[in-house]
Each structure stands twice: as C-alpha cells, then as structure tokens.
Protein backbone atom coordinates (compact mmCIF):
# COMPACT_ATOMS: atom_id res chain seq x y z
CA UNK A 1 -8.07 29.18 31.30
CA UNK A 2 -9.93 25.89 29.86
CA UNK A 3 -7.64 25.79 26.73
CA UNK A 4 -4.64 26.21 28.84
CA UNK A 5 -5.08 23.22 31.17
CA UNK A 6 -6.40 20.55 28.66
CA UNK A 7 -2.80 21.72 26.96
CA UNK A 8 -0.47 20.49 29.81
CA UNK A 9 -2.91 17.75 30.34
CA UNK A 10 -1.60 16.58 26.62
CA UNK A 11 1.72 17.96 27.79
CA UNK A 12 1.48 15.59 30.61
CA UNK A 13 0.61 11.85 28.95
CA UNK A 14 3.34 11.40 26.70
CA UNK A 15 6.07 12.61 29.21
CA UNK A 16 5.12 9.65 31.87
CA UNK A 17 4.81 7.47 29.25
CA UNK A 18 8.30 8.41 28.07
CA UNK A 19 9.28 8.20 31.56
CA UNK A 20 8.13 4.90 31.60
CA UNK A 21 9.76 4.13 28.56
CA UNK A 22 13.36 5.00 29.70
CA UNK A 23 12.53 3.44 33.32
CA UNK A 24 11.78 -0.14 31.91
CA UNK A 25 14.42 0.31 29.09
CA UNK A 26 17.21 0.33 31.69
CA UNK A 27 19.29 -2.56 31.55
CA UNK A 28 20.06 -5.44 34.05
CA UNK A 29 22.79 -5.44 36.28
CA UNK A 30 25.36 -8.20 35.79
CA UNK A 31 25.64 -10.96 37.73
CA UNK A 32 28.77 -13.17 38.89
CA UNK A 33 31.23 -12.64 36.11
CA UNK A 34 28.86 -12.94 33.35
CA UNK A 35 26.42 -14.79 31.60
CA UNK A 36 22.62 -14.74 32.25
CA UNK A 37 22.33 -18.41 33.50
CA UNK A 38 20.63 -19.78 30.24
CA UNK A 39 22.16 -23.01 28.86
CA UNK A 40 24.17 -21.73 25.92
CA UNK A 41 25.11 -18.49 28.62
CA UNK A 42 26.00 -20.20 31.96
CA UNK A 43 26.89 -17.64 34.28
CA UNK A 44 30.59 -17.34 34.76
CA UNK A 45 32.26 -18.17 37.87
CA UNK A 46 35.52 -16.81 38.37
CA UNK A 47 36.34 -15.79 41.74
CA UNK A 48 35.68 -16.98 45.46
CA UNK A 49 33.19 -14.27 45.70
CA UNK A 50 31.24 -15.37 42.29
CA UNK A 51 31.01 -19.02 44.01
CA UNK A 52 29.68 -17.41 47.06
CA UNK A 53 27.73 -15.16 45.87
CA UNK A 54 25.10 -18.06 44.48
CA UNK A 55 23.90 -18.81 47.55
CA UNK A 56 22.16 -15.00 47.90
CA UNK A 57 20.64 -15.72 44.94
CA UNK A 58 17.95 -18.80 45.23
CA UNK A 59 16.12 -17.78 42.17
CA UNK A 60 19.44 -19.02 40.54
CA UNK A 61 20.03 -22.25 41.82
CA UNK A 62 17.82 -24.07 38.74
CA UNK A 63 20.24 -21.93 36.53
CA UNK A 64 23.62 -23.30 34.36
CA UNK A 65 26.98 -21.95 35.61
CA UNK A 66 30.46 -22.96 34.45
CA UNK A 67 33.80 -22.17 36.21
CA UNK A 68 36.55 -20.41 34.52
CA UNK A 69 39.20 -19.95 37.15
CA UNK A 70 40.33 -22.38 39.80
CA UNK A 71 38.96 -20.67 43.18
CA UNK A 72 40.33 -20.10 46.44
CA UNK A 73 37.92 -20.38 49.31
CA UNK A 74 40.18 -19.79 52.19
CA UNK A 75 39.13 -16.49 52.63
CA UNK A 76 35.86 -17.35 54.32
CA UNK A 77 36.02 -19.10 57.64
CA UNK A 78 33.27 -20.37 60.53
CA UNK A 79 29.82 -19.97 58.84
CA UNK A 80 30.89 -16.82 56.32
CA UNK A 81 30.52 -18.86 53.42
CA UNK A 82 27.47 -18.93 51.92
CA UNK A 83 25.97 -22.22 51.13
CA UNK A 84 23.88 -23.13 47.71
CA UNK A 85 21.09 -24.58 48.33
CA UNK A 86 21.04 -25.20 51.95
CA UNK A 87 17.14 -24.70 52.34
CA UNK A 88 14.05 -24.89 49.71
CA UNK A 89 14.19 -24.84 46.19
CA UNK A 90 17.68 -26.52 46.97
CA UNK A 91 19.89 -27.07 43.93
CA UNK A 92 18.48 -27.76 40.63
CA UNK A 93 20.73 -26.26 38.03
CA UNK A 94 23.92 -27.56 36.34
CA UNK A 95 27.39 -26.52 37.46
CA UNK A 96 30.21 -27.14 35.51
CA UNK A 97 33.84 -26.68 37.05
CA UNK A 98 35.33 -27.24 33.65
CA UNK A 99 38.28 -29.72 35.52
CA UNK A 100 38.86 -26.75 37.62
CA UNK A 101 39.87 -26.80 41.74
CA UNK A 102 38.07 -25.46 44.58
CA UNK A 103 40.28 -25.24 47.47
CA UNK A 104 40.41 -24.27 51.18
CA UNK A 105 36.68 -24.40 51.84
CA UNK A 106 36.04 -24.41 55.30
CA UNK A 107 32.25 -24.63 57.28
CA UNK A 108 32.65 -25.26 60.61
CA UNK A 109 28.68 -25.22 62.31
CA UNK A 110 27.97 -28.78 64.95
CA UNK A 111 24.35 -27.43 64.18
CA UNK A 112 24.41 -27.28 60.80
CA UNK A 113 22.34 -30.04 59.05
CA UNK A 114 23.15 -30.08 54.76
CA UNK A 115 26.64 -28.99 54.72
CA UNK A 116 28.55 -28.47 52.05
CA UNK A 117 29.55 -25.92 49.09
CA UNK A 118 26.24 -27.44 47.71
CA UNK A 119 23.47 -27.92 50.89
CA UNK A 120 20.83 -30.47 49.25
CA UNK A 121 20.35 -31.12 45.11
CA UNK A 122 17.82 -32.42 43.92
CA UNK A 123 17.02 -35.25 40.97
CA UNK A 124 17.93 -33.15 38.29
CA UNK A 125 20.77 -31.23 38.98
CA UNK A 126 24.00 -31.91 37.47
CA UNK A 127 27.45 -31.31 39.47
CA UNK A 128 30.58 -32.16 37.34
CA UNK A 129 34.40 -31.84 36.54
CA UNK A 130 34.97 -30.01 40.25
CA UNK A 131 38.02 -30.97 41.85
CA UNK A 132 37.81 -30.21 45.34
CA UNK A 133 41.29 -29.78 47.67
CA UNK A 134 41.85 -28.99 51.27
CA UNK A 135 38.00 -29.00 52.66
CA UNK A 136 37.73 -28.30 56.77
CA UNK A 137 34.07 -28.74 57.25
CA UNK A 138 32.01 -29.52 60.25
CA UNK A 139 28.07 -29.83 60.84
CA UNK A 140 25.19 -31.97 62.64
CA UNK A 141 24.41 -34.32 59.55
CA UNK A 142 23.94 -34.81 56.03
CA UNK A 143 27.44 -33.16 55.72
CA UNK A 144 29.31 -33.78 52.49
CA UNK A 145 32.13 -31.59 51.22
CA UNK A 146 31.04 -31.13 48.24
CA UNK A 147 27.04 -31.98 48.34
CA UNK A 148 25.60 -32.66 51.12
CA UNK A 149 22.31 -34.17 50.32
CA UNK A 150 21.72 -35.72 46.64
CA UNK A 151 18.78 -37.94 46.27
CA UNK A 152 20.19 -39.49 43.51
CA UNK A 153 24.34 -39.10 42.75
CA UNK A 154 23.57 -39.90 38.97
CA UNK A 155 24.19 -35.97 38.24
CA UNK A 156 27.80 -35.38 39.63
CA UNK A 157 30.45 -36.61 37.43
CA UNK A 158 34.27 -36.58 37.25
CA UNK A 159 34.29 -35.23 41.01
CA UNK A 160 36.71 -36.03 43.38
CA UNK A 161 37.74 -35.03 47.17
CA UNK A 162 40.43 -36.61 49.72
CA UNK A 163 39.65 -38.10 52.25
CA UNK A 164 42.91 -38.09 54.39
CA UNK A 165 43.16 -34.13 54.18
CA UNK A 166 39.53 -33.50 54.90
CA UNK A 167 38.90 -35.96 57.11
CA UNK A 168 35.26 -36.00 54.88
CA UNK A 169 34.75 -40.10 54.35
CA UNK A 170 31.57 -39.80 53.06
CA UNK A 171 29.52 -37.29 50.81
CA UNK A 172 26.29 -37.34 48.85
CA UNK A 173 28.18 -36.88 45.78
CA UNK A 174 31.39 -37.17 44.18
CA UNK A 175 34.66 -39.41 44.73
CA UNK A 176 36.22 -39.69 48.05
CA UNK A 177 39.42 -40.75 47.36
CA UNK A 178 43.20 -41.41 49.47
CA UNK A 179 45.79 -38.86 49.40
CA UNK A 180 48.08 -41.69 47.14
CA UNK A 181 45.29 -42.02 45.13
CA UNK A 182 44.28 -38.26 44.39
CA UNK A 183 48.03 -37.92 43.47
CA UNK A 184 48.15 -40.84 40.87
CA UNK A 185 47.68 -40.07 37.11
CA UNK A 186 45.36 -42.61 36.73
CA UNK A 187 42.61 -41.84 39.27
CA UNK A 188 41.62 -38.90 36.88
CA UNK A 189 42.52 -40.22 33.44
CA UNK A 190 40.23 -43.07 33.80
CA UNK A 191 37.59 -40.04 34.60
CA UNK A 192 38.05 -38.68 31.41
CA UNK A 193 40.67 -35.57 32.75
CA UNK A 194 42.94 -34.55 29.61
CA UNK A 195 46.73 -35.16 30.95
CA UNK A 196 47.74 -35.65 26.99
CA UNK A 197 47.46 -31.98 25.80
CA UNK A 198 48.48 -29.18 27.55
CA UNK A 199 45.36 -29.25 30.08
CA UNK A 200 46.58 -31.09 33.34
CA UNK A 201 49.54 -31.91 34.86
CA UNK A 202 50.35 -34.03 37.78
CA UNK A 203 53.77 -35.09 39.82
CA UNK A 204 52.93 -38.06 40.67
CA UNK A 205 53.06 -39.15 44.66
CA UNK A 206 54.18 -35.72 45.32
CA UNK A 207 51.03 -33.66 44.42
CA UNK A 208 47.30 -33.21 43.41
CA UNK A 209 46.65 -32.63 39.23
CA UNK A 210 47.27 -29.30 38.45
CA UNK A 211 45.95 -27.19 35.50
CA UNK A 212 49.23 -26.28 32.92
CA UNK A 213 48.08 -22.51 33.37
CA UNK A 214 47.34 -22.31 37.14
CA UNK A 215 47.10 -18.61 38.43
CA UNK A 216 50.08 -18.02 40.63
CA UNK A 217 49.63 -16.64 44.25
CA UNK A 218 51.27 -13.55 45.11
CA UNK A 219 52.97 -13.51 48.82
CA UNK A 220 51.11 -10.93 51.00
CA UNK A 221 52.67 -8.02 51.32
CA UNK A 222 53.46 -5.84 54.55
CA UNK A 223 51.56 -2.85 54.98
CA UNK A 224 54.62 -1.13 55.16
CA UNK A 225 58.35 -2.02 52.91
CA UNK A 226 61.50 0.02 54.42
CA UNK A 227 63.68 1.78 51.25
CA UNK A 228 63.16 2.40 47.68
CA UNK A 229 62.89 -1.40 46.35
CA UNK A 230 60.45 -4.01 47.33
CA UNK A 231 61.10 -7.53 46.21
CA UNK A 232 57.66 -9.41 45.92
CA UNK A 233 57.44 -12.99 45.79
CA UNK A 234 54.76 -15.87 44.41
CA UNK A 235 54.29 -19.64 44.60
CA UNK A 236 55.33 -21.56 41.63
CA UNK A 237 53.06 -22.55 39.11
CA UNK A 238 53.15 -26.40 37.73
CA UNK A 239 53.76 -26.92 34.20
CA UNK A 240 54.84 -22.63 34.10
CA UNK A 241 57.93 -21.88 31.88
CA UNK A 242 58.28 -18.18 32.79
CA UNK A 243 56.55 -15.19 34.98
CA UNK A 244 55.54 -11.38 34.05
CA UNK A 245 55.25 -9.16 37.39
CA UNK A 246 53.94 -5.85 36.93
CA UNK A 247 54.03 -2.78 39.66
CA UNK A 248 51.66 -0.11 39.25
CA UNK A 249 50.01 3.21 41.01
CA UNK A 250 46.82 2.51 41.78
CA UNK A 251 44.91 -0.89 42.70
CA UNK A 252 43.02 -1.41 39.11
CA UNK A 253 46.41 -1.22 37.18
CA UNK A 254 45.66 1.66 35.27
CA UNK A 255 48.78 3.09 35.42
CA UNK A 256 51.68 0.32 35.24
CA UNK A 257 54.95 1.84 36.32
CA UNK A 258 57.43 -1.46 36.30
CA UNK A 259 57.44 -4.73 34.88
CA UNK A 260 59.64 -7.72 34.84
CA UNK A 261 59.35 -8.88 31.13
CA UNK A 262 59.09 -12.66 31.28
CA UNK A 263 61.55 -14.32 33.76
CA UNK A 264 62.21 -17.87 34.85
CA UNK A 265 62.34 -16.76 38.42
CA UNK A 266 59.60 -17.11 41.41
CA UNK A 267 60.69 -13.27 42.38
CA UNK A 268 61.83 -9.72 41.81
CA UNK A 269 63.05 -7.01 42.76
CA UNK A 270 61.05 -3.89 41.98
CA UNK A 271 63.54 -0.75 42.85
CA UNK A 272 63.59 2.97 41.79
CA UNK A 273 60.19 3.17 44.05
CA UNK A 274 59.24 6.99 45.68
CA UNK A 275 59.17 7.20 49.43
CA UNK A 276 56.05 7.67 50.94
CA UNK A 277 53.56 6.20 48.12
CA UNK A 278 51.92 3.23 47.88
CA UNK A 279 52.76 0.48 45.03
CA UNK A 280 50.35 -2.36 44.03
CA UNK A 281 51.94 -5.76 42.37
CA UNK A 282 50.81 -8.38 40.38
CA UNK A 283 52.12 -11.39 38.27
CA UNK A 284 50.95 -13.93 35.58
CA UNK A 285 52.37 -17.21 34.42
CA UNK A 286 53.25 -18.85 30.47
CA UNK A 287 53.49 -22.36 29.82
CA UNK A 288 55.53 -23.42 27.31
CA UNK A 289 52.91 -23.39 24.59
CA UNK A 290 52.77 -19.78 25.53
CA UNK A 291 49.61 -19.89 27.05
CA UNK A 292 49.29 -17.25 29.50
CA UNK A 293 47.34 -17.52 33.23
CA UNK A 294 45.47 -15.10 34.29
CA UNK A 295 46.63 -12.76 36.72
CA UNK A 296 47.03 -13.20 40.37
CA UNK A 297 45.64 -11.59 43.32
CA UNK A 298 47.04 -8.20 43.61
CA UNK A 299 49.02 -7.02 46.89
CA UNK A 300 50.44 -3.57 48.28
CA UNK A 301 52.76 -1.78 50.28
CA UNK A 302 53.67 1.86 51.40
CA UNK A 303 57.62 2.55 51.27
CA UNK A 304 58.57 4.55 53.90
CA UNK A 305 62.24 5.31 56.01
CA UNK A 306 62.63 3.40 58.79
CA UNK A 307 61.75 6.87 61.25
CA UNK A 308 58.70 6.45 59.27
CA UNK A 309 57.79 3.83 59.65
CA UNK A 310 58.19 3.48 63.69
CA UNK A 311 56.31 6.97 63.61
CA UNK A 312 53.31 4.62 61.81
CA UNK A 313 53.56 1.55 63.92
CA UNK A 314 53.91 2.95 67.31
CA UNK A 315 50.55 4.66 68.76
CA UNK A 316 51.80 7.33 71.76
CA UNK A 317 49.37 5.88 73.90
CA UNK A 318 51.50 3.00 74.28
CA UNK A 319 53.99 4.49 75.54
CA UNK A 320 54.52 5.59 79.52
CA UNK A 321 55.20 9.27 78.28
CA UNK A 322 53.68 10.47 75.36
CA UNK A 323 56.61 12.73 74.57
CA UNK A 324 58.41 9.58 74.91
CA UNK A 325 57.26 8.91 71.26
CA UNK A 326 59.52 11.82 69.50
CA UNK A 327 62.67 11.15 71.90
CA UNK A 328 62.16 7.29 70.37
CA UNK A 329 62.50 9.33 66.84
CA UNK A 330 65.20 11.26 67.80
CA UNK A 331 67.46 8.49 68.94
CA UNK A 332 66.33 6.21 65.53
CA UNK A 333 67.74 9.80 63.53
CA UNK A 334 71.26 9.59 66.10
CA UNK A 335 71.71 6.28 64.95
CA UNK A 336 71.70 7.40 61.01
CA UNK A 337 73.90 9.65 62.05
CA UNK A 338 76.21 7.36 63.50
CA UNK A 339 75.82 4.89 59.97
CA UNK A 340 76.61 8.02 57.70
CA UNK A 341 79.51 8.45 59.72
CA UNK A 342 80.49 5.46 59.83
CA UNK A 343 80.67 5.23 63.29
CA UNK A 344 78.84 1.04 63.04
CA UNK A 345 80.14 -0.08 66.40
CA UNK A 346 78.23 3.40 68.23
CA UNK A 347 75.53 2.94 66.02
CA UNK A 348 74.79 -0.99 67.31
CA UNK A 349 75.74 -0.03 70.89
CA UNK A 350 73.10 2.74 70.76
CA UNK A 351 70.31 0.30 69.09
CA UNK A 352 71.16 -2.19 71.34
CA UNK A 353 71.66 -0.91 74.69
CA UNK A 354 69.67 2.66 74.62
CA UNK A 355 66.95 1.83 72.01
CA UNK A 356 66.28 -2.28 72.40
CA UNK A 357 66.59 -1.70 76.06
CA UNK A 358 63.53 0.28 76.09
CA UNK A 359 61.19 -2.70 74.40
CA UNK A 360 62.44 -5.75 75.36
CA UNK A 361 60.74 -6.29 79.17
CA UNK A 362 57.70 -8.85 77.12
CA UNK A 363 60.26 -11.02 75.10
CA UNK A 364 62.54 -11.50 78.06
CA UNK A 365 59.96 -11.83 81.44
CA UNK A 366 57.21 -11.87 79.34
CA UNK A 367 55.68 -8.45 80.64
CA UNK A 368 56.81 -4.80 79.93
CA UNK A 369 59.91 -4.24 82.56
CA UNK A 370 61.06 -0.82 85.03
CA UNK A 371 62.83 0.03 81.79
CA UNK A 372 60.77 0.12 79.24
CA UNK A 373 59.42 2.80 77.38
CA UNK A 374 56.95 0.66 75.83
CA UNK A 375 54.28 -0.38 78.32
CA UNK A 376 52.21 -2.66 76.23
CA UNK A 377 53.65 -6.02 75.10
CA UNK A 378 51.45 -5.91 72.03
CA UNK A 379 53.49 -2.35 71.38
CA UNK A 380 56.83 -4.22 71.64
CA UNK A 381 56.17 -6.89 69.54
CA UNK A 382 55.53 -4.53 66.50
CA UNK A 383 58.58 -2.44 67.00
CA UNK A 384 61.36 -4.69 68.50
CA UNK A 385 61.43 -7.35 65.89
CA UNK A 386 62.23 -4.24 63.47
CA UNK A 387 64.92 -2.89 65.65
CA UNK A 388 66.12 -6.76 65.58
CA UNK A 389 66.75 -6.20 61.89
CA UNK A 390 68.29 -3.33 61.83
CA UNK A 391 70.92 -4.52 64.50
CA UNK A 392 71.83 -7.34 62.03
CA UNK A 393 72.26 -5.03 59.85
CA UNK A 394 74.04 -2.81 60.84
CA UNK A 395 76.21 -5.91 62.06
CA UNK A 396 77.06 -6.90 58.87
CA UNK A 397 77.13 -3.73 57.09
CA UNK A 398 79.93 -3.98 54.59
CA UNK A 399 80.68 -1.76 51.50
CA UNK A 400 77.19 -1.04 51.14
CA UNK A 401 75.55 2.45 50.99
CA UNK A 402 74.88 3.62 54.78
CA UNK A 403 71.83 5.85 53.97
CA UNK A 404 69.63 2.76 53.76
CA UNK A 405 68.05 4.25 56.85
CA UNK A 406 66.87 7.09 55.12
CA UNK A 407 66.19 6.00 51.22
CA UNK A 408 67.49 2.68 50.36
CA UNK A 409 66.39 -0.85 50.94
CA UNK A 410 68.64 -2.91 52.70
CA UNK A 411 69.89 -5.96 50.98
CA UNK A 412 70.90 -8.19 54.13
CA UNK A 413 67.86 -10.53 53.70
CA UNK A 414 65.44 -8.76 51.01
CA UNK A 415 63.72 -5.88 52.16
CA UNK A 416 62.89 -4.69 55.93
CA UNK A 417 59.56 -5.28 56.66
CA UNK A 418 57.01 -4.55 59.76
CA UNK A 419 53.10 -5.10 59.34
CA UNK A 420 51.13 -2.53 60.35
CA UNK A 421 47.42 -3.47 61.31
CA UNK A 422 45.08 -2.41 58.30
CA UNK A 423 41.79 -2.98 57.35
CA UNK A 424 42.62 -3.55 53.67
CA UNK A 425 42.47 -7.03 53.51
C-alpha cells in the first residue's frame, strides 16, 4: 500500500506542473486591431469601436497607437462614447491618426467636466495628424473636442477642428479653424499634409480634405426589399475612379454570390436574388493609381413578395379583429389577381378604395377612423406608405411583367421597400 501511494504522489508533481505549463503558455488575446502598444507595434486603430474601446482600457493610455482607417463616430450618442483619459492616469501615450478623419463624435453631458475624445493629457503625450469633422459635444468645463485638458499643447501636431460646424471655439489642443478655412488647400499644406501624391485631396470652398482612398458608405438597407433584385446604393468617394460591390450569403462574406466588377457608377442593381433569404452587400473604391479602399460597412435585406412582407410588418394585435389580419392577405392576393389579368383599373380601385381605406384614418384626421382596420397609427404608418407604392405602380404599369407582386422587383422607382423594426443594427 506504501509503494503504491508514493507512486501517484510522483504521478502527481509533474502533471500540475505540466498543467501549469500549458496554463501560462496560453497566449494573449488581441487587442483593438492589432499591435501590442510598444513603439515600433502601436496598436492599430481601425474602427469606431477600436477608438472607443481605449477608454476601458486605462492601463493603455501611456501606450503608442496609430490609426489606419478614417472612423465614424456617429454611432455613439449622449454619454455612450467612451472617453480616454477622462479620470487618473489621464493620457500619456502617443496617438497617431496618420492624416486620417474622425467624424460625427458627439458627447452631450452639462455635468461633464474634461470632455472630449481625449478627457485630460498630460506633459508627455503626443496627439498628431487627427483631423477631426462634425463634433456635437457638450459638458460643464474644460471641454475641448478633441482634448480637453492639455497642460502643455506642445504634443498635438497637424490637428485641426471647425469651429462653425461644432460650435467648439476653444480646445486644449489642436487648430480651431473656419469652415472657409478648413476647406482651403493651404490651411493643411502649410501643416505638412501631402496634397502632391496621391494622399489628400481637397475641392476647394466646397469641402473638407479628403483621403484619395476614402472608404465609401453603403446606404442602409431596409429590413425587408420587395422582388428578386435589390439595387444598393453608396456615397461617392473623392479622388475614386471606379467601385466593386459584392453580394454574398452570410454577414462575414464567406460565400460571395454577385459582384459588380469595377464600375464608374455610385449603384447597382443586384437581381437573380431567391425569395425569402437574406443577402448581405458591400463595396470598395480604386483611385486611379489603382489603389484600392478598404471595404465599407456591410448592410442587409430579406427579399420577400409583397403578401410577405405585410404578413411581417403587420402584428395582429394591431388590428380591431385579429382575423382581420388574413382577410388583409386575402384582398393583397385579389389584387395580383386582378394585375395577372390585367384587369389595372380593378386592381387600383380595390387598393385604393377597399384596402387604403382601411389605414388611412392617422394620415388624414390624424387618429385611426370608424373605418379602419388598423387601430394603431404607428400600425398604419408601416403599411400604408407601402400600399402608396404599389398604387403608383400599378398606375403606371406599362409593358412590364405583372407578377412583380409575387417574384419580381418593380422598376417604377428602384425597388419597393418597407422597414421593419429590427434589432440588427
């Protein structure tokens, strides 16, 4: 019995200490979008949540970082956003925004005292090449839009904001500048911003200095897209020569099932798409040195018929009758009907006078009417504006295929589209 236990006592030792070994060997998760914060390995800031993200983190804020994307703050509004620095160690680090923009940031707090992306830096922090657009920011004092407290302004360099959009006149860092000035050439030229290679670009007196490969911005798309085509739409980029749009079958692009090739156009028209799935769309941009963007956010939509799609939007409990819902649905399928046959004139009357009748009491009196089916005005405004657009339709319905109902998109003015209210944005 002795021999046996001193045995899985030896037994025992070196498994905890391999134990220990694999337990200590297991790597560090990743922070941001890379990097570890050293100087030659800045972390990487590349989206709005990267940017935010640093103010969880105060052991980080006497790290390096360096932008690599221009970032979008208007996602976070009131007091989401998560300031860096706002309370001890404050900022001590060095951030680079590599002449990129932040734009949109908004902090609205009358109680908030060091306001700004960056609270309170101290002496030897370094803040430089951040151009800062389109700031809404509110607090008690020491409120800058980008800084706001610096005890010396020594560390931020080639930093500008305007004044005129923000209504910010005064920061603890950085250049507050006039709308005519943030759109001349020479503000940022004389600040050492490359306009001579394929860097910046600026119209002059019409807009800010944009980067040659700015991300696009995709359109939002409705939760729900009538037909078998969806035509998605993006903002154009300065200094872009052509656009690549992809569609694909799942949100991380794994499987891409349409593309655009490179086209000259700010839209297209994805078609061939399956009822009742889901599509997720993206799109880049190439300058004419062929340097590519990288790619914008990424939207969705379901395609669904237009029976569908009322069968989505409208919730039975807004309805007096319950059972209300499928005679709704049976007079949408009377109208198809009516379009196959080509019976247009019976197929508007029927929209119009026995369908819009029944959902119109909160745009005309401003309250659900006698007649209506619909008994909540929050109801009616989802559905009617739908049935709107399918009575214009159907108006102008020429030599084009009448099933559009049923599988097609209609082409009167893009695709018909009703939001439905989601939680995936």
């Amino acid at each position: 019995m002795g021999n046996s236990s001193k045995t899985f006592g030896k037994l025992t030792i070196p498994l905890l200490v391999l134990l220990a070994i694999c337990f200590w060997a297991s790597p560090a998760q990743a922070k941001y979008s890379g990097g570890t914060g050293e100087p030659n390995d800045p972390f990487r800031i590349a989206i709005a949540e990267d940017l935010n993200d640093i103010g969880n983190h105060p052991n980080d804020w006497s790290k390096h970082f360096e932008m690599i994307a221009d970032i979008n703050l208007g996602g976070f509004t009131g007091t989401q956003f998560n300031i860096i620095g706002g309370s001890s160690p404050y900022f001590s680090g060095l951030f680079d925004g590599n002449d990129h923009q932040i734009t949109r940031f908004t902090y609205v707090d009358k109680t908030r005292v060091k306001a700004g992306i960056f609270g309170r830096t101290t002496e030897s922090s370094e803040i430089r090449n951040v151009h800062l657009v389109d700031v809404n920011l509110c607090g008690h004092y020491d409120v800058g839009g980008l800084v706001g407290v610096k005890y010396s302004t020594e560390g931020i360099i080639g930093c500008f904001w305007d004044v005129n959009t923000s209504g910010q006149t005064a920061s603890a860092g950085g250049t507050g500048l006039l709308t005519a000035q943030m759109q001349q050439r020479i503000t940022f030229t004389d600040a050492g911003w490359d306009f001579t290679t394929l860097v910046w670009t600026i119209d002059e007196g019409v807009d800010y200095p944009r980067l040659w490969w700015e991300t696009p911005v995709l359109h939002a798309e409705p939760e729900v897209t009538l037909g078998t085509s969806n035509t998605i739409t993006w903002d154009p980029v300065p200094g872009a020569n052509d656009y690549y749009a992809e569609c694909a079958a799942d949100a991380n692009f794994t499987n891409i099932l349409h593309n655009s090739g490179w086209i000259t156009e700010i839209s297209y028209e994805f078609t061939g798409l399956q009822l009742g799935r889901r599509y997720w769309y993206s799109v880049k941009a190439r300058n004419i040195a062929g340097t590519e963007s990288n790619w914008s956010n990424v939207e969705s939509s379901l395609q669904l018929t237009l029976a569908d799609a009322v069968d989505i939007l409208l919730d039975p409990r807004s309805l007096r009758n319950r059972n209300m819902k499928n005679a709704l649905l049976n007079k949408i399928n009377a109208v198809q009907q009516m379009i196959d046959d080509g019976l247009y004139a019976d197929a508007l009357n029927k929209l119009r006078h026995d369908i819009l009748a029944k959902m119109d009491g909160c745009a005309l009196i401003g309250e659900p009417d006698r007649n209506d089916w619909i008994k909540t005005c929050e109801a009616q405004s989802r559905i009617r504006p739908f049935i709107l657009e399918t009575i214009e339709y159907v108006r102008d319905l020429t030599g084009q295929s009448p099933d559009w109902l049923r599988s097609a998109t209609p082409s009167l003015s893009g695709n018909r589209r009703m939001t439905v209210p989601s939680n995936r944005r």
